[in-house]
PDB file of N, CA and C in Angstrom:
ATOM      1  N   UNK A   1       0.138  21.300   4.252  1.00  0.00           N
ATOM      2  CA  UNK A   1       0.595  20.125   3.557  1.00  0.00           C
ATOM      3  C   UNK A   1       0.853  18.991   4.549  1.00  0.00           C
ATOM      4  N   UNK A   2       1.484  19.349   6.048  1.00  0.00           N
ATOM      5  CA  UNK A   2       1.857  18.126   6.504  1.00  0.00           C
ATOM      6  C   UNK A   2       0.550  17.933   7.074  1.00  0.00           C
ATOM      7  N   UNK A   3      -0.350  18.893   7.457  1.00  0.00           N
ATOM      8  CA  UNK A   3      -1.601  17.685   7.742  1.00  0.00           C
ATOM      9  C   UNK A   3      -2.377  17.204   6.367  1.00  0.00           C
ATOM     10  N   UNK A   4      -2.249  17.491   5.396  1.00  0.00           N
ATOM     11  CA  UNK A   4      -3.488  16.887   4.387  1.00  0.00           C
ATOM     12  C   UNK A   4      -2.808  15.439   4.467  1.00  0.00           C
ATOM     13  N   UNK A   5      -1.049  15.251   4.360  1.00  0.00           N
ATOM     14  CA  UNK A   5      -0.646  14.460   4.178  1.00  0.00           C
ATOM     15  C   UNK A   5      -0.016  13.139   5.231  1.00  0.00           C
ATOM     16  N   UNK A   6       0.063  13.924   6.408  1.00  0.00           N
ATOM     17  CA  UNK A   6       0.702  12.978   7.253  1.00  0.00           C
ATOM     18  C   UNK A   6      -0.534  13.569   9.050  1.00  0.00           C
ATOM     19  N   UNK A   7      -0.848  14.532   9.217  1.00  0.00           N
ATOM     20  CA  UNK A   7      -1.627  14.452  10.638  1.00  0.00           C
ATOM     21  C   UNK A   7      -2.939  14.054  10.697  1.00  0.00           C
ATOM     22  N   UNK A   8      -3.485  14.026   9.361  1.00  0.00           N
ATOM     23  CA  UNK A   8      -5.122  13.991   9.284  1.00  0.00           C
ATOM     24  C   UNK A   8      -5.397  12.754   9.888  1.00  0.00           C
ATOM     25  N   UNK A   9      -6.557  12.374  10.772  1.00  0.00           N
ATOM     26  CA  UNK A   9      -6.246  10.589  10.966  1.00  0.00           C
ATOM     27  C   UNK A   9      -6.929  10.057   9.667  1.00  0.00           C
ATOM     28  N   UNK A  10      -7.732  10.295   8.483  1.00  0.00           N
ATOM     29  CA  UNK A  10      -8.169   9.783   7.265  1.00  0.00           C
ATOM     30  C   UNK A  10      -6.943   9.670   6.920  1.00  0.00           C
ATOM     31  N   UNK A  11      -5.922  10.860   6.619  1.00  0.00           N
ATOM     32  CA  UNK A  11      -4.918  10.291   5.687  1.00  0.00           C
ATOM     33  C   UNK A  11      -3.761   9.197   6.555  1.00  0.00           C
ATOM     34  N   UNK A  12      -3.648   9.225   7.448  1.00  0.00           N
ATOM     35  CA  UNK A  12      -2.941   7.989   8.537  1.00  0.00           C
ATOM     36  C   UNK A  12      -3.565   6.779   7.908  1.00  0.00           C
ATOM     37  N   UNK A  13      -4.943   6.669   7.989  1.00  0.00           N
ATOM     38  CA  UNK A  13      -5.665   5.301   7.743  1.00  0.00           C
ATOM     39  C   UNK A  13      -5.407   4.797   6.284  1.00  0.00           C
ATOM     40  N   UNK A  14      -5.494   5.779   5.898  1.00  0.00           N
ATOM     41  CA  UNK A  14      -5.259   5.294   4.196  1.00  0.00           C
ATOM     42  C   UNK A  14      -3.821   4.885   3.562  1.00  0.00           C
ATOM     43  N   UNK A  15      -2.654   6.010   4.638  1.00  0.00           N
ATOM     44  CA  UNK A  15      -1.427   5.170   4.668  1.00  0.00           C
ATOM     45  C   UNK A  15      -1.346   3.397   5.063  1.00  0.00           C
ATOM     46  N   UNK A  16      -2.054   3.796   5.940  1.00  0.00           N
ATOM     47  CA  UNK A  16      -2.041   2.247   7.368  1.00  0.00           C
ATOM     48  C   UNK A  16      -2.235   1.111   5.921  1.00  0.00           C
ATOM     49  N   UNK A  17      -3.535   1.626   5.647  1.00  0.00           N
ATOM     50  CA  UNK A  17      -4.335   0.685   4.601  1.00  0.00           C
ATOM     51  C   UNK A  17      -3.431   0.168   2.745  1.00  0.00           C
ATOM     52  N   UNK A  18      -2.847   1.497   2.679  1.00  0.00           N
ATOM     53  CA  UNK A  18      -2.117   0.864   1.273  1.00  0.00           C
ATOM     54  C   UNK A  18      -0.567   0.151   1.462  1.00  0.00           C
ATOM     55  N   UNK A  19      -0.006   0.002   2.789  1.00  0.00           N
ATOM     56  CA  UNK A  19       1.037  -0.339   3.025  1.00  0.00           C
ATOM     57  C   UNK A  19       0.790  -1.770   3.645  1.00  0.00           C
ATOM     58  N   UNK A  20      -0.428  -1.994   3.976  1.00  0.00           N
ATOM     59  CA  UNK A  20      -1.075  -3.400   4.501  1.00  0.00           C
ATOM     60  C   UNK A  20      -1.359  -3.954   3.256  1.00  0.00           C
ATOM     61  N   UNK A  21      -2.136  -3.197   2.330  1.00  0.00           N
ATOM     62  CA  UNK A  21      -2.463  -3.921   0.905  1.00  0.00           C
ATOM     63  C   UNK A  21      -0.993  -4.304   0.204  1.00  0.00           C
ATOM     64  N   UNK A  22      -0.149  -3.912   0.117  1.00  0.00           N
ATOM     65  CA  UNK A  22       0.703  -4.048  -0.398  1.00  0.00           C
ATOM     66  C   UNK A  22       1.774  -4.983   0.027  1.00  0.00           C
ATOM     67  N   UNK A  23       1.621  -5.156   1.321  1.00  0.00           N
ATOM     68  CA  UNK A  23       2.478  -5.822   2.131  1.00  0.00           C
ATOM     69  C   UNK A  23       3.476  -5.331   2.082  1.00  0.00           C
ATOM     70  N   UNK A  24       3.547  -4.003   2.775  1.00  0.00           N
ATOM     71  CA  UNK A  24       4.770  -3.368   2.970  1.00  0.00           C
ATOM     72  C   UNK A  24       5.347  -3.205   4.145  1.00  0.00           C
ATOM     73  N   UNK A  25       6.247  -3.681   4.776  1.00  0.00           N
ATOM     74  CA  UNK A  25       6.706  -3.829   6.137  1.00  0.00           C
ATOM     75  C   UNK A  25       6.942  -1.849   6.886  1.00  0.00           C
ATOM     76  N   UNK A  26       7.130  -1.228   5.782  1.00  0.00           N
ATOM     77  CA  UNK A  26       7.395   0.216   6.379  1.00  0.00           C
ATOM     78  C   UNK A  26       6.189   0.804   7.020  1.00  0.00           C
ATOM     79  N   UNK A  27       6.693   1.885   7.612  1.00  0.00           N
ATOM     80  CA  UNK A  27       5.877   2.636   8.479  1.00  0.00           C
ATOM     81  C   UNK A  27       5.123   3.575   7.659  1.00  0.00           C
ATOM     82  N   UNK A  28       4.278   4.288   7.906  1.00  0.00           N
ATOM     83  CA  UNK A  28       3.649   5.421   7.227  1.00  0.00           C
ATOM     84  C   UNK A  28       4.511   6.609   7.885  1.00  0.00           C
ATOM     85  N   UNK A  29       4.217   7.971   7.095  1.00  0.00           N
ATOM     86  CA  UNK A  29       5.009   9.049   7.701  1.00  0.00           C
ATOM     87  C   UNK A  29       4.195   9.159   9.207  1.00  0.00           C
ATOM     88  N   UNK A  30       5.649   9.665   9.663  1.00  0.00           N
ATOM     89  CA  UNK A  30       5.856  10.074  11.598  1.00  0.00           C
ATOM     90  C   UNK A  30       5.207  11.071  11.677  1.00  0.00           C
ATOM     91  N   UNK A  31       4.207  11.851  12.372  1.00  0.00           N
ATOM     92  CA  UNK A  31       3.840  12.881  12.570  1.00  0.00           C
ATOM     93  C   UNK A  31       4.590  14.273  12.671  1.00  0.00           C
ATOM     94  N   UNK A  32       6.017  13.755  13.594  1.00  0.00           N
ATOM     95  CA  UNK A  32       6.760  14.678  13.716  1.00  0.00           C
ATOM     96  C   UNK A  32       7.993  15.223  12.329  1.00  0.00           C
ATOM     97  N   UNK A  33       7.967  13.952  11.437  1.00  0.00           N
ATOM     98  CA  UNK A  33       8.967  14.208  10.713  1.00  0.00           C
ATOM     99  C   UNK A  33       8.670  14.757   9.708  1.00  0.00           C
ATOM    100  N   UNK A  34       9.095  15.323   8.457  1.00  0.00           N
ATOM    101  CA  UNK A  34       8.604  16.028   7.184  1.00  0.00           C
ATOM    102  C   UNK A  34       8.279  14.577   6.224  1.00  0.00           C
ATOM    103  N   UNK A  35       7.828  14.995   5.410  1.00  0.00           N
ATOM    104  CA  UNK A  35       7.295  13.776   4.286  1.00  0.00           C
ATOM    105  C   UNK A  35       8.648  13.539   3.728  1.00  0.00           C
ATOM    106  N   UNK A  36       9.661  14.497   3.553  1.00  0.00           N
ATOM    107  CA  UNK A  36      10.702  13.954   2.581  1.00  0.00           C
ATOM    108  C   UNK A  36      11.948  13.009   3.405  1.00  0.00           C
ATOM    109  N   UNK A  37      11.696  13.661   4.820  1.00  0.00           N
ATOM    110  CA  UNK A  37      12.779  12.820   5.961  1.00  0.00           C
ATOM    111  C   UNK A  37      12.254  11.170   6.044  1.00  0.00           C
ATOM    112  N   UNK A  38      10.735  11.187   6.114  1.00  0.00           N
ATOM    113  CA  UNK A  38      10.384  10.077   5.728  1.00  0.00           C
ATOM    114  C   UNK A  38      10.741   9.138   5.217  1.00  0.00           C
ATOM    115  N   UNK A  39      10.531   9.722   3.685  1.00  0.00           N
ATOM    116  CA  UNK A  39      11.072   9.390   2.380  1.00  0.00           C
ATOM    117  C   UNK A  39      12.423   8.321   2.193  1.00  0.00           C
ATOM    118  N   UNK A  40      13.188   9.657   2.794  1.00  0.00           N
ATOM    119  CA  UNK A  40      14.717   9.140   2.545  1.00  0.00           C
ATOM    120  C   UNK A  40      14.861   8.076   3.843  1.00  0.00           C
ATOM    121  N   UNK A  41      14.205   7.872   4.936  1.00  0.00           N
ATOM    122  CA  UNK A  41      14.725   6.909   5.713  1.00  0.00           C
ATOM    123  C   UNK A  41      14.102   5.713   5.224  1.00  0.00           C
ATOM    124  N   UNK A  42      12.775   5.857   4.695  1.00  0.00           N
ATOM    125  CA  UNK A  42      12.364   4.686   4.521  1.00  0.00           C
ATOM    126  C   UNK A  42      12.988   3.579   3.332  1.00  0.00           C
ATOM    127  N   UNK A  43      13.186   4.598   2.229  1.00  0.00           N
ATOM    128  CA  UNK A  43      13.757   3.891   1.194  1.00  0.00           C
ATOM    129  C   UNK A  43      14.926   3.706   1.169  1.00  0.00           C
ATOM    130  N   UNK A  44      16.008   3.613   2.681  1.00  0.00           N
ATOM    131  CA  UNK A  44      17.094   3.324   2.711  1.00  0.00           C
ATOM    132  C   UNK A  44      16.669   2.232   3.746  1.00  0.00           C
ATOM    133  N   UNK A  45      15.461   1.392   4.375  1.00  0.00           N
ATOM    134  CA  UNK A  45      15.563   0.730   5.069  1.00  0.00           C
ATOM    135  C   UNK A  45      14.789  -0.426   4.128  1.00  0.00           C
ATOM    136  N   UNK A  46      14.135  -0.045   2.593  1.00  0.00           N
ATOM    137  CA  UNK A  46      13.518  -0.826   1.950  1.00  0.00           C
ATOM    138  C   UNK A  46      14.413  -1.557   1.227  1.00  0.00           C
ATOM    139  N   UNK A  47      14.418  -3.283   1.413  1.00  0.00           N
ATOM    140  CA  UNK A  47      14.590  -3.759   0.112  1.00  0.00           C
ATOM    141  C   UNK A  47      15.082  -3.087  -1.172  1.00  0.00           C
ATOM    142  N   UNK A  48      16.049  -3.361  -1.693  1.00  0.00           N
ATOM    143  CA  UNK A  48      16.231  -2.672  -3.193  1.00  0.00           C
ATOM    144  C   UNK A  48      15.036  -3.143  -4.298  1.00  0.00           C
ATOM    145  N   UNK A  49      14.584  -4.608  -4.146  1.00  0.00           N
ATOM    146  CA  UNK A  49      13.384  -4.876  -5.340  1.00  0.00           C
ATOM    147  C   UNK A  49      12.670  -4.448  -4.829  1.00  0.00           C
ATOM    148  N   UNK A  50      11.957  -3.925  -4.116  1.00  0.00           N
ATOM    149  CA  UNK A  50      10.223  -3.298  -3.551  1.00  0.00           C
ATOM    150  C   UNK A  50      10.784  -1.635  -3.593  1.00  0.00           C
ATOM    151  N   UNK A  51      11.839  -1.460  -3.929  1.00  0.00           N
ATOM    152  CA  UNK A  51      11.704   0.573  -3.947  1.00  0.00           C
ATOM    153  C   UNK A  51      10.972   0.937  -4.883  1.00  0.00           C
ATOM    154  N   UNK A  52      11.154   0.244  -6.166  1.00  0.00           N
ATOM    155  CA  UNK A  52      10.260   0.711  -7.166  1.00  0.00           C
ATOM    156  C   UNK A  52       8.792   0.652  -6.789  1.00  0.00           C
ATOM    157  N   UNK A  53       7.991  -0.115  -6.201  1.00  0.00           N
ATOM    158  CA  UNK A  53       7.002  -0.579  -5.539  1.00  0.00           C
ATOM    159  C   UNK A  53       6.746   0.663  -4.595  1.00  0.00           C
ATOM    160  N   UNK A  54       7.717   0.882  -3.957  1.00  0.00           N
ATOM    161  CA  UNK A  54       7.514   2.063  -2.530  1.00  0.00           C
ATOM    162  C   UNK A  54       7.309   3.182  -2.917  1.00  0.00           C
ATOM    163  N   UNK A  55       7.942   3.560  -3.991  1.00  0.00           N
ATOM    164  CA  UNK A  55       7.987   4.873  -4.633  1.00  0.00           C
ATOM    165  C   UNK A  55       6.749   4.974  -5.616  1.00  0.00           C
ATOM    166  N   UNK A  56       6.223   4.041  -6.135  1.00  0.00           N
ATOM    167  CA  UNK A  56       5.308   3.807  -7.175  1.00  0.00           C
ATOM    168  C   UNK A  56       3.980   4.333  -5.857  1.00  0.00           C
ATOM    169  N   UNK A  57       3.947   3.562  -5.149  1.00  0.00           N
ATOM    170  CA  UNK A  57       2.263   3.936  -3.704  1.00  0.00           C
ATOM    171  C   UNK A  57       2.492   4.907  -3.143  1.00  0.00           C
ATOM    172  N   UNK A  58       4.006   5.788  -3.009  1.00  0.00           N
ATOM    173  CA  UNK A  58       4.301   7.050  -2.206  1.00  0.00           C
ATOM    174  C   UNK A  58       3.622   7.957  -3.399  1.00  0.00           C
ATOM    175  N   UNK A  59       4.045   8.111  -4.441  1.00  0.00           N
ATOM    176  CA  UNK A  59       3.801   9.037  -5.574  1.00  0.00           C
ATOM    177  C   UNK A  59       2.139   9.490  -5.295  1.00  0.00           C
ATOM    178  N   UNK A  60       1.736   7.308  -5.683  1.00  0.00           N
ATOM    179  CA  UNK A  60       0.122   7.643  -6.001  1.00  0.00           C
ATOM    180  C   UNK A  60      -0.716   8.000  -5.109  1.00  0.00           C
ATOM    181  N   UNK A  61      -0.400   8.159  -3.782  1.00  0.00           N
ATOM    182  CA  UNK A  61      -0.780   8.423  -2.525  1.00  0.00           C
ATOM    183  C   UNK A  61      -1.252  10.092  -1.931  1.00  0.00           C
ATOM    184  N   UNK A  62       0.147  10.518  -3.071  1.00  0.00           N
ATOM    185  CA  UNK A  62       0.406  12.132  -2.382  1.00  0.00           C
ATOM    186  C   UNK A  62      -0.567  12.965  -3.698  1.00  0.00           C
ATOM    187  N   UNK A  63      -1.039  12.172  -4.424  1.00  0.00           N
ATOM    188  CA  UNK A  63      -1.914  12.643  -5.649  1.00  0.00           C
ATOM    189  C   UNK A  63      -2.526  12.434  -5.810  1.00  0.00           C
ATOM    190  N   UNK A  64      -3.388  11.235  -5.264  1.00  0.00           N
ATOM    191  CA  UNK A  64      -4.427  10.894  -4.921  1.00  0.00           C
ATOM    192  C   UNK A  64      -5.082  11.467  -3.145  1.00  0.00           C
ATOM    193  N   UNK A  65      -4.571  12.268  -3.033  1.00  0.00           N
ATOM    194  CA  UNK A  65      -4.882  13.271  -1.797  1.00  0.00           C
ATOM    195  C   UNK A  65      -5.137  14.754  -2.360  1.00  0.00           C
TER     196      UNK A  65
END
């Protein structure tokens, strides 16, 4: 799981790429960290109006993989 989702470099790029489309200032997941440590740091460093937004491209991201 953590490589389909966070080591593969396709799935890196496609993070890189929907967080650029979106204009999302966050990082994609850390290699070293779990997807959910991620998670919780990022959406405590996001904006409160763009979480819905963050959570909406995290969802479609991990299911569309």
């Amino acid at each position: 799981m953590q490589h389909l989702l966070v080591t593969c470099p396709f799935s890196r790029q496609v993070w890189h790429d929907t967080f650029f489309w979106r204009r999302m200032t966050c990082r994609r997941p850390d290699q070293d960290a779990s997807i959910s440590e991620w998670w919780l740091a990022t959406k405590a460093l996001t904006p409160k109006p763009l979480r819905k937004g963050l959570a909406s491209a995290t969802l479609l991201m991990r299911w569309m993989f």
